[in-house]
Protein backbone atom coordinates (compact mmCIF):
# COMPACT_ATOMS: atom_id res chain seq x y z
CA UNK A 1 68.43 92.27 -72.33
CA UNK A 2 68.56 89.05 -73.04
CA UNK A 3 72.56 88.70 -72.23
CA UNK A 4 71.20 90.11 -68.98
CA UNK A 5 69.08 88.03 -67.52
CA UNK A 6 71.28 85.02 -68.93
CA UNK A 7 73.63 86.30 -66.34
CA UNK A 8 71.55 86.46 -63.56
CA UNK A 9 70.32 83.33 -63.73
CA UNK A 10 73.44 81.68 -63.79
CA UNK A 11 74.28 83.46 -60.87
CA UNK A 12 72.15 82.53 -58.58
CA UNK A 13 72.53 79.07 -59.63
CA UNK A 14 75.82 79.05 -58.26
CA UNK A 15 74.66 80.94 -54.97
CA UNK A 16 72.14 78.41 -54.33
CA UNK A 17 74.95 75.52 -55.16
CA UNK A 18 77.32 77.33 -52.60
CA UNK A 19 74.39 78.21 -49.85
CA UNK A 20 74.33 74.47 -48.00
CA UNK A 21 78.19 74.94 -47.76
CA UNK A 22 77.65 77.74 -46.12
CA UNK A 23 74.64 76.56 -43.50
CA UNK A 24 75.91 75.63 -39.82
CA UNK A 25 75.20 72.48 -38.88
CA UNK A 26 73.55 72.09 -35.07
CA UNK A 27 76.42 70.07 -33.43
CA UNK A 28 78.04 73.44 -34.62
CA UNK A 29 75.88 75.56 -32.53
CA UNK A 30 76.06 73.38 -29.09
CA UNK A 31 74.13 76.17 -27.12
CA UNK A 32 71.02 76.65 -29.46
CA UNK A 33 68.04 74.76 -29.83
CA UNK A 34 67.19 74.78 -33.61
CA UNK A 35 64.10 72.89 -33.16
CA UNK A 36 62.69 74.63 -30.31
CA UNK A 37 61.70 72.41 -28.35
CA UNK A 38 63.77 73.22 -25.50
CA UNK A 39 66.34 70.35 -25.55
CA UNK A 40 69.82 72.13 -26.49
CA UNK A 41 71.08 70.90 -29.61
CA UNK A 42 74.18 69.66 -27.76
CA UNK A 43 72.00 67.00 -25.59
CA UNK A 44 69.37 66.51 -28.31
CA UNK A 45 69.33 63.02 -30.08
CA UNK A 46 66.85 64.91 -32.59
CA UNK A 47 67.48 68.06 -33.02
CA UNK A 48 66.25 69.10 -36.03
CA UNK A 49 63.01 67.53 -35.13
CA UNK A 50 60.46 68.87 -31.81
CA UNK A 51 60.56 66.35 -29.28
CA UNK A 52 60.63 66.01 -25.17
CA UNK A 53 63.70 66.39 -22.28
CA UNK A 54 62.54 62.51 -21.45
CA UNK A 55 62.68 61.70 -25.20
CA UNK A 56 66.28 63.51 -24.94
CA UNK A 57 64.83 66.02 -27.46
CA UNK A 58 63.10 63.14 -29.98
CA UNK A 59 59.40 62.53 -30.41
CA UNK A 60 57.50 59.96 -28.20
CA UNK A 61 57.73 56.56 -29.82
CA UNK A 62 54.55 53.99 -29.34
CA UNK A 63 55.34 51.07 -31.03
CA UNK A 64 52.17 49.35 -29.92
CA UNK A 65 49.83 52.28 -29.73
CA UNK A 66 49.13 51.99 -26.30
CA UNK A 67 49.75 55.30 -25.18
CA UNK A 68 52.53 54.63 -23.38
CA UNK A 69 55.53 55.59 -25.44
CA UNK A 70 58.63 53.37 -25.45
CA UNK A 71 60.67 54.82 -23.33
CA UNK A 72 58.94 53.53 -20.59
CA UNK A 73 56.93 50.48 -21.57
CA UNK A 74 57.76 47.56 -20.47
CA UNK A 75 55.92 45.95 -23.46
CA UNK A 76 56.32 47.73 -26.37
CA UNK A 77 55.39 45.28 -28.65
CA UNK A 78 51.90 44.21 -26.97
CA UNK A 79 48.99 47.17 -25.88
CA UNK A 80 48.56 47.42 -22.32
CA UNK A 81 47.40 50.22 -19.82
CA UNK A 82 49.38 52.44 -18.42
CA UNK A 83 48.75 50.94 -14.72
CA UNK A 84 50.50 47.62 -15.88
CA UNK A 85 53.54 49.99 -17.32
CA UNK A 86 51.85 49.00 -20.71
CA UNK A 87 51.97 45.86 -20.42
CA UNK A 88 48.67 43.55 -21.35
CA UNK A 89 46.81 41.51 -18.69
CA UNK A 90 47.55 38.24 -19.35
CA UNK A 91 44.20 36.00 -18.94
CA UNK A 92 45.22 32.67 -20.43
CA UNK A 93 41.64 30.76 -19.35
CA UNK A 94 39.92 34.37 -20.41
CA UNK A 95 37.87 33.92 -16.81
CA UNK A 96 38.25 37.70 -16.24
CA UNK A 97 41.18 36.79 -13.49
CA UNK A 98 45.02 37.47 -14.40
CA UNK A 99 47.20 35.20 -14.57
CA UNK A 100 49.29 36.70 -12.12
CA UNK A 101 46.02 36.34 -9.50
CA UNK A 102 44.62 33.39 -10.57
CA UNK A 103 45.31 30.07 -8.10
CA UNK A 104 44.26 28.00 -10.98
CA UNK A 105 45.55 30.17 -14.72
CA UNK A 106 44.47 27.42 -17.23
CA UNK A 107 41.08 26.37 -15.79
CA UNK A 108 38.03 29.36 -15.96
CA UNK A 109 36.65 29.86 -12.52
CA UNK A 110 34.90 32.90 -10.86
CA UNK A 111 37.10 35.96 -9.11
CA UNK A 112 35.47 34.83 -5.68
CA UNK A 113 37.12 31.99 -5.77
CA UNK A 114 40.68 33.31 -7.06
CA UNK A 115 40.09 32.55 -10.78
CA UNK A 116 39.29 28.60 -9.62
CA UNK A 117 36.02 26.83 -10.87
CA UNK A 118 33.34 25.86 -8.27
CA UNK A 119 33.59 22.21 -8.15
CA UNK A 120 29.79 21.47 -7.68
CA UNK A 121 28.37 19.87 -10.46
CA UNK A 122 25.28 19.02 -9.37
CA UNK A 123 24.48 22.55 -7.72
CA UNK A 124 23.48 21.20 -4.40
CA UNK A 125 25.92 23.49 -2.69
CA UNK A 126 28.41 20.54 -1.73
CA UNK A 127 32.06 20.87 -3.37
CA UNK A 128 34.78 18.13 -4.11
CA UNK A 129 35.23 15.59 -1.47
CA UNK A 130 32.42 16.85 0.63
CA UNK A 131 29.47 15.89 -1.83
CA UNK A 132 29.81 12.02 -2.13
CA UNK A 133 27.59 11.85 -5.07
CA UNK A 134 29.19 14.98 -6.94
CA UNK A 135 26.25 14.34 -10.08
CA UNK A 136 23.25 13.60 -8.07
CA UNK A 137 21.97 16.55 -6.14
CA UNK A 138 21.24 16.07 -2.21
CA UNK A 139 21.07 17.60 1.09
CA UNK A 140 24.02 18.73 3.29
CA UNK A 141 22.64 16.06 5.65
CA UNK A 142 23.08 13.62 3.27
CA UNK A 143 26.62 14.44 2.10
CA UNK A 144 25.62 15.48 -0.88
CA UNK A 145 23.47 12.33 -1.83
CA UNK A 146 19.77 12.46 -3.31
CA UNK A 147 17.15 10.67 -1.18
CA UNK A 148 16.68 7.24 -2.74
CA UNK A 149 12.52 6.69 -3.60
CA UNK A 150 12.86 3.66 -5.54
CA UNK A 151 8.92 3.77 -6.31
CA UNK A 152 8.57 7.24 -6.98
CA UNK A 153 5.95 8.10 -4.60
CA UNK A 154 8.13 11.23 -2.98
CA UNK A 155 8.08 9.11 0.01
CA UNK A 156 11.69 8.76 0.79
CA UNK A 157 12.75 5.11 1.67
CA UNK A 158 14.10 4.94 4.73
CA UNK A 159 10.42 6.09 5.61
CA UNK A 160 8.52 4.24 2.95
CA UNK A 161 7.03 1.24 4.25
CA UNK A 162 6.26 -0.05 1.29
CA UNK A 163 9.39 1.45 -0.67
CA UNK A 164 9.21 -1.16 -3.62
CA UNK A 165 4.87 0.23 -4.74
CA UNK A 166 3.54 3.56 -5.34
CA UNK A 167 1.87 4.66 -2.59
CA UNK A 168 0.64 7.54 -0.62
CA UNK A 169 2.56 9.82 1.23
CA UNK A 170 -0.55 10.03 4.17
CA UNK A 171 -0.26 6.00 3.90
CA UNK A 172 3.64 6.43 4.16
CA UNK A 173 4.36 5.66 1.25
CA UNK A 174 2.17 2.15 0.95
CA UNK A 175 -0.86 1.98 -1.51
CA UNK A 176 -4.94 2.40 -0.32
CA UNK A 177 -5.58 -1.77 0.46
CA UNK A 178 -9.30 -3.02 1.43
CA UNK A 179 -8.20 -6.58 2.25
CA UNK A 180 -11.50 -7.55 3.59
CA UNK A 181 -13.30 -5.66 0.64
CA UNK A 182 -15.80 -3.73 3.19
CA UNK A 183 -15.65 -0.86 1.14
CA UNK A 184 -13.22 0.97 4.16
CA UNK A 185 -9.79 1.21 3.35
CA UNK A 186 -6.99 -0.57 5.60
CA UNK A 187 -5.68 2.31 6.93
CA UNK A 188 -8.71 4.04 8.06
CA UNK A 189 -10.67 0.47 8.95
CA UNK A 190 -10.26 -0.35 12.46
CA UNK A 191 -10.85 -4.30 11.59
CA UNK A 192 -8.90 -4.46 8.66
CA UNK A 193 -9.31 -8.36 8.43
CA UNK A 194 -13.04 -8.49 9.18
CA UNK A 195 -15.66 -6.94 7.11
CA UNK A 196 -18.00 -3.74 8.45
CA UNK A 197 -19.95 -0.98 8.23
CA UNK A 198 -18.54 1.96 6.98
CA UNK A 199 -20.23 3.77 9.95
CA UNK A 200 -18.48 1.42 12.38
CA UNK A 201 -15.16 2.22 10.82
CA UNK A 202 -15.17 -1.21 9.06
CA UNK A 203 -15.70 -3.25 11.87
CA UNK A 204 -19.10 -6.20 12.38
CA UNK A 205 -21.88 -4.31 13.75
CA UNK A 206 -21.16 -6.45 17.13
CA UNK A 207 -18.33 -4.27 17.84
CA UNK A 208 -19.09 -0.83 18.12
CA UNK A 209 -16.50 1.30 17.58
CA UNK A 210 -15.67 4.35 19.64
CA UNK A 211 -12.46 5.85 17.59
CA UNK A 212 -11.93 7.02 14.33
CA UNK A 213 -8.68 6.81 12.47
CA UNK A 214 -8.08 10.71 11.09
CA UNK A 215 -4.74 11.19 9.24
CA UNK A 216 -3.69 13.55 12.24
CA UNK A 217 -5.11 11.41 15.64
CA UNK A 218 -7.00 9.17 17.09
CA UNK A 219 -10.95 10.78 17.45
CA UNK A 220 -12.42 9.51 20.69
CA UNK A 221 -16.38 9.36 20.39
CA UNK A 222 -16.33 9.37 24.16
CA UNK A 223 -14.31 11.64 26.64
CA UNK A 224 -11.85 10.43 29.11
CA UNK A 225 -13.13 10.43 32.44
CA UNK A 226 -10.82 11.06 35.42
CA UNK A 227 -11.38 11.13 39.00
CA UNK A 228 -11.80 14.84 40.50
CA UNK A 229 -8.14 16.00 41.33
CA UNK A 230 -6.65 12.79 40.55
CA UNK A 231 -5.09 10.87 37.86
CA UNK A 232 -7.03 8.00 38.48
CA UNK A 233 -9.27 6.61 35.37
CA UNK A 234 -13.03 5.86 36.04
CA UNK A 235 -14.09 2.78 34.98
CA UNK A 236 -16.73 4.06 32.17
CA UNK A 237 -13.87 4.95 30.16
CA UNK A 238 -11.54 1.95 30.48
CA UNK A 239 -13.87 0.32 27.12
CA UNK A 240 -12.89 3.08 25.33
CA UNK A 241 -9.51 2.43 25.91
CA UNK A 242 -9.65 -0.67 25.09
CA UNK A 243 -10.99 0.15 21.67
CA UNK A 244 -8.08 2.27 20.93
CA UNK A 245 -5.50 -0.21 22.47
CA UNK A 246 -7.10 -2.74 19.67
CA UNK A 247 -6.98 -0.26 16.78
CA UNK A 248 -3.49 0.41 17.56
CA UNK A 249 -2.36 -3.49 18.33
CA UNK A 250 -4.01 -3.88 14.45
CA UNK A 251 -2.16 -0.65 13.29
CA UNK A 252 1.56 -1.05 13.84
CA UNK A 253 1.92 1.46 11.43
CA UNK A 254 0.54 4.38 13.92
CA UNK A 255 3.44 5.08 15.82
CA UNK A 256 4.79 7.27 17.57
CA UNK A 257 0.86 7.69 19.24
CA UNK A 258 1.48 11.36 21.61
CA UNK A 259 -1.17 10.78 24.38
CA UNK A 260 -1.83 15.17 25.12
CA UNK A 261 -3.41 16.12 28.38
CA UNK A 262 -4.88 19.41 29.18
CA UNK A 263 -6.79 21.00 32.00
CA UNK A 264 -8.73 24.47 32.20
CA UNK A 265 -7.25 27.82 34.45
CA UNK A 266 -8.40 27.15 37.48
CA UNK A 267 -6.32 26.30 40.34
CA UNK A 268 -2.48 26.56 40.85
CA UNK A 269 -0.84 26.69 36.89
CA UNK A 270 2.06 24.52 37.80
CA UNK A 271 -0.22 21.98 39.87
CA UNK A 272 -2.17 21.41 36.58
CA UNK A 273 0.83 21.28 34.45
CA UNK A 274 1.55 17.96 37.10
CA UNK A 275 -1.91 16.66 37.20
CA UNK A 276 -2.20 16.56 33.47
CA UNK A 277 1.68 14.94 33.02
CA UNK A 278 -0.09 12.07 35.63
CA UNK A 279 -3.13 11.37 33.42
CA UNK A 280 -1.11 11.55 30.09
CA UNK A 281 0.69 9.00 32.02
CA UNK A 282 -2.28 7.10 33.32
CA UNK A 283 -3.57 6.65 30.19
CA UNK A 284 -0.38 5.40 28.34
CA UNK A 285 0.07 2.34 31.55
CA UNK A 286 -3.33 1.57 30.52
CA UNK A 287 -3.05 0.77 27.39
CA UNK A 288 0.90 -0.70 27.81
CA UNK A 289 -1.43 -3.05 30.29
CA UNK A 290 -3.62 -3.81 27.05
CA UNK A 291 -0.61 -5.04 25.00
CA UNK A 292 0.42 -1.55 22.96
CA UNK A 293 4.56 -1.43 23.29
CA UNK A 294 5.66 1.16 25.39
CA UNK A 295 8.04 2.60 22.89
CA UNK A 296 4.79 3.57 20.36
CA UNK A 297 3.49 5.83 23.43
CA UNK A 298 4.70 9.43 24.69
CA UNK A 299 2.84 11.11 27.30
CA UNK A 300 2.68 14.91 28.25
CA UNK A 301 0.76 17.25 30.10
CA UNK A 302 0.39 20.78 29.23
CA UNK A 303 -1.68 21.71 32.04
CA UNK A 304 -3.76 24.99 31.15
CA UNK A 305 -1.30 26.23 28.39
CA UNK A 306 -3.37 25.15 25.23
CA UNK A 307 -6.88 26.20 25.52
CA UNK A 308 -9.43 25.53 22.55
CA UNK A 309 -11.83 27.18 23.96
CA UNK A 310 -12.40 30.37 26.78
CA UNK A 311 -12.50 29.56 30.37
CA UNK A 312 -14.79 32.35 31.36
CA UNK A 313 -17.65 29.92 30.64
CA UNK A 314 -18.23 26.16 32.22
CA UNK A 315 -18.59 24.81 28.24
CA UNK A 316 -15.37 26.13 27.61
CA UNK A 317 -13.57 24.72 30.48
CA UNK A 318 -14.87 21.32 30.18
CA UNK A 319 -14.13 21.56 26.20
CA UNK A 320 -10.41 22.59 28.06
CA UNK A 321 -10.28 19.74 30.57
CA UNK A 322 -9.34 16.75 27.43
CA UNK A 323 -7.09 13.79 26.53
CA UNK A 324 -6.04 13.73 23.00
CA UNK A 325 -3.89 11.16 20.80
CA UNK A 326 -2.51 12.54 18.24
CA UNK A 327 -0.60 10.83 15.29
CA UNK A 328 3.14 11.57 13.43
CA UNK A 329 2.56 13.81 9.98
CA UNK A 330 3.02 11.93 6.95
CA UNK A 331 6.70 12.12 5.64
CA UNK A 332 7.55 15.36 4.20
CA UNK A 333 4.74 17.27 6.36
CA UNK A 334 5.54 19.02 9.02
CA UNK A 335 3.67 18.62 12.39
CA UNK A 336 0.72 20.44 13.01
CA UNK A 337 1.32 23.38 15.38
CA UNK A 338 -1.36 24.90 17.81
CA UNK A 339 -4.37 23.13 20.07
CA UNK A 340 -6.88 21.11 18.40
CA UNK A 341 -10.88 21.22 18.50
CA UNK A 342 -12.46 18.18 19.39
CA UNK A 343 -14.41 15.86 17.00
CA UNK A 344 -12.58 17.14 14.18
């Protein structure tokens, strides 16, 4: 028994020795595909191991792990997408813009602008050459340049008039002054250099005054008087005028002075409209007459377009039928829109 299996076992030894000489090898069998991968073993670069007909019969190969195999990346070595042929973007100022896009590659800008930086330091919405003081905001108007306030009042100064002292913006820019120490400040005192009553707008009692200084006009205490139909002044209101030709000779500052005439709805519209151009007028020869510069002075008539009040009754067409002078806004304000109510 033993003799036996001694036997066998050296038998099949030398059948297992001879069985690789015996094997075929697949360049010996052209037309069959040992690894079954349908590549022939006669065209397969692999063929002992499953691959693809584009691999030639060989497994994909992704060096980089991009999922693109090597065969057709472009890059094998780096990762990239498939769209780029597996190739990485290249970003070398990391702005989110390719290199291969980007106008400006090694500066970080935004994609609107092709990967370039807004040049605009001072976020006023002026770029490069265009803003002429790139670190100081300003306006477009300005080129880029800040409004110069040297006092710090927010009164620009090119319309502070007293751009070196804090002031008031309603005082353009100038600080409240009481040079005659009546209580009434210069700009509302109507005799600035001679001390008054505060209910005579700071003027002596021997003067009585029949305008007020308001920040938006010139109150009359006394209505303009014209002849019926005419642009002719009556006499009883040529002292009034006279008072506001002197508050304005002492108040250089109260310019331009817009001398508004208006007229109720009766009658011809366009008639009015000339009748009240012909007073506004009237009244600004008058006071040009008293010594007031022309250039302070713009008349207009409005005829019946700016009622403050209804013309159904006589009250409220003779509250209609006015002259007002009206002042500039303060820097910075805008002008007041809209009719105006008397002795306000």
């Amino acid at each position: 028994m033993t003799h036996a299996l001694l036997r066998f076992a050296l038998l099949a030894t030398v059948l297992g020795a001879l069985a690789p000489a015996c094997r075929h090898a697949p360049e010996d069998r052209p037309t069959l595909d040992d690894d079954g991968d349908g590549v022939l073993n006669a065209d397969d670069a692999c063929p002992g191991t499953r691959g693809t007909a584009r691999t030639r019969g060989c497994p994909p190969k992704d060096t980089d792990g991009d999922g693109v195999d090597d065969s057709a990346d472009k890059c094998p070595r780096h990762a990239g997408p498939a769209s780029r042929e597996g190739c990485p973007m290249r970003d070398v100022d990391e702005d989110g813009v390719e290199d291969a896009r980007d106008a400006c590659p090694r500066v970080a800008g935004v994609p609107e602008r092709q990967g370039c930086p807004v040049q605009d330091l001072d976020r006023d919405g002026l770029e490069g050459a265009a803003d002429k003081c790139p670190e100081d905001a300003g306006p477009a108007s300005r080129d880029g340049c800040p409004e110069q306030d040297e006092d710090h009042d927010g009164v620009p100064d090119a319309d502070d008039a007293c751009p070196r002292e804090e002031g008031f913006p309603s005082l353009r820019g100038c600080p409240e002054r009481d040079r005659d120490g009546d209580s009434v400040a210069d700009h509302r005192d109507n005799c600035p250099r001679e001390p008054g009553p505060r209910d005579n707008q700071g003027c002596p009692p021997r003067q009585p005054q029949l305008v007020i200084i308001r920040p938006d006009r010139l109150e009359l205490r006394e209505r303009l008087v014209f002849e019926p139909g005419a642009a002719t002044l009556q006499a009883r209101s040529l002292p009034l005028l006279d008072n506001v030709a002197r508050v304005l000779l002492v108040h250089p500052e109260l310019t331009p002075v817009l001398i508004e005439s208006h007229t109720d709805n009766r009658g011809d519209a366009d008639a009015n409209r000339a009748l009240s151009q012909a007073r506004a007028e009237a009244v600004r020869e008058y006071l040009v007459g008293q010594g007031v510069p022309a250039d302070r002075l713009d008349a207009r008539g409005y005829g019946p377009e700016r009622p403050i009040a209804s013309n159904e009754t006589s009250l409220g067409r003779e509250a209609n039928r006015r002259v007002e002078l009206l002042l500039p806004p303060p820097p910075g304000r805008a002008p007041r829109a809209g009719p105006r109510m008397p002795g306000r």
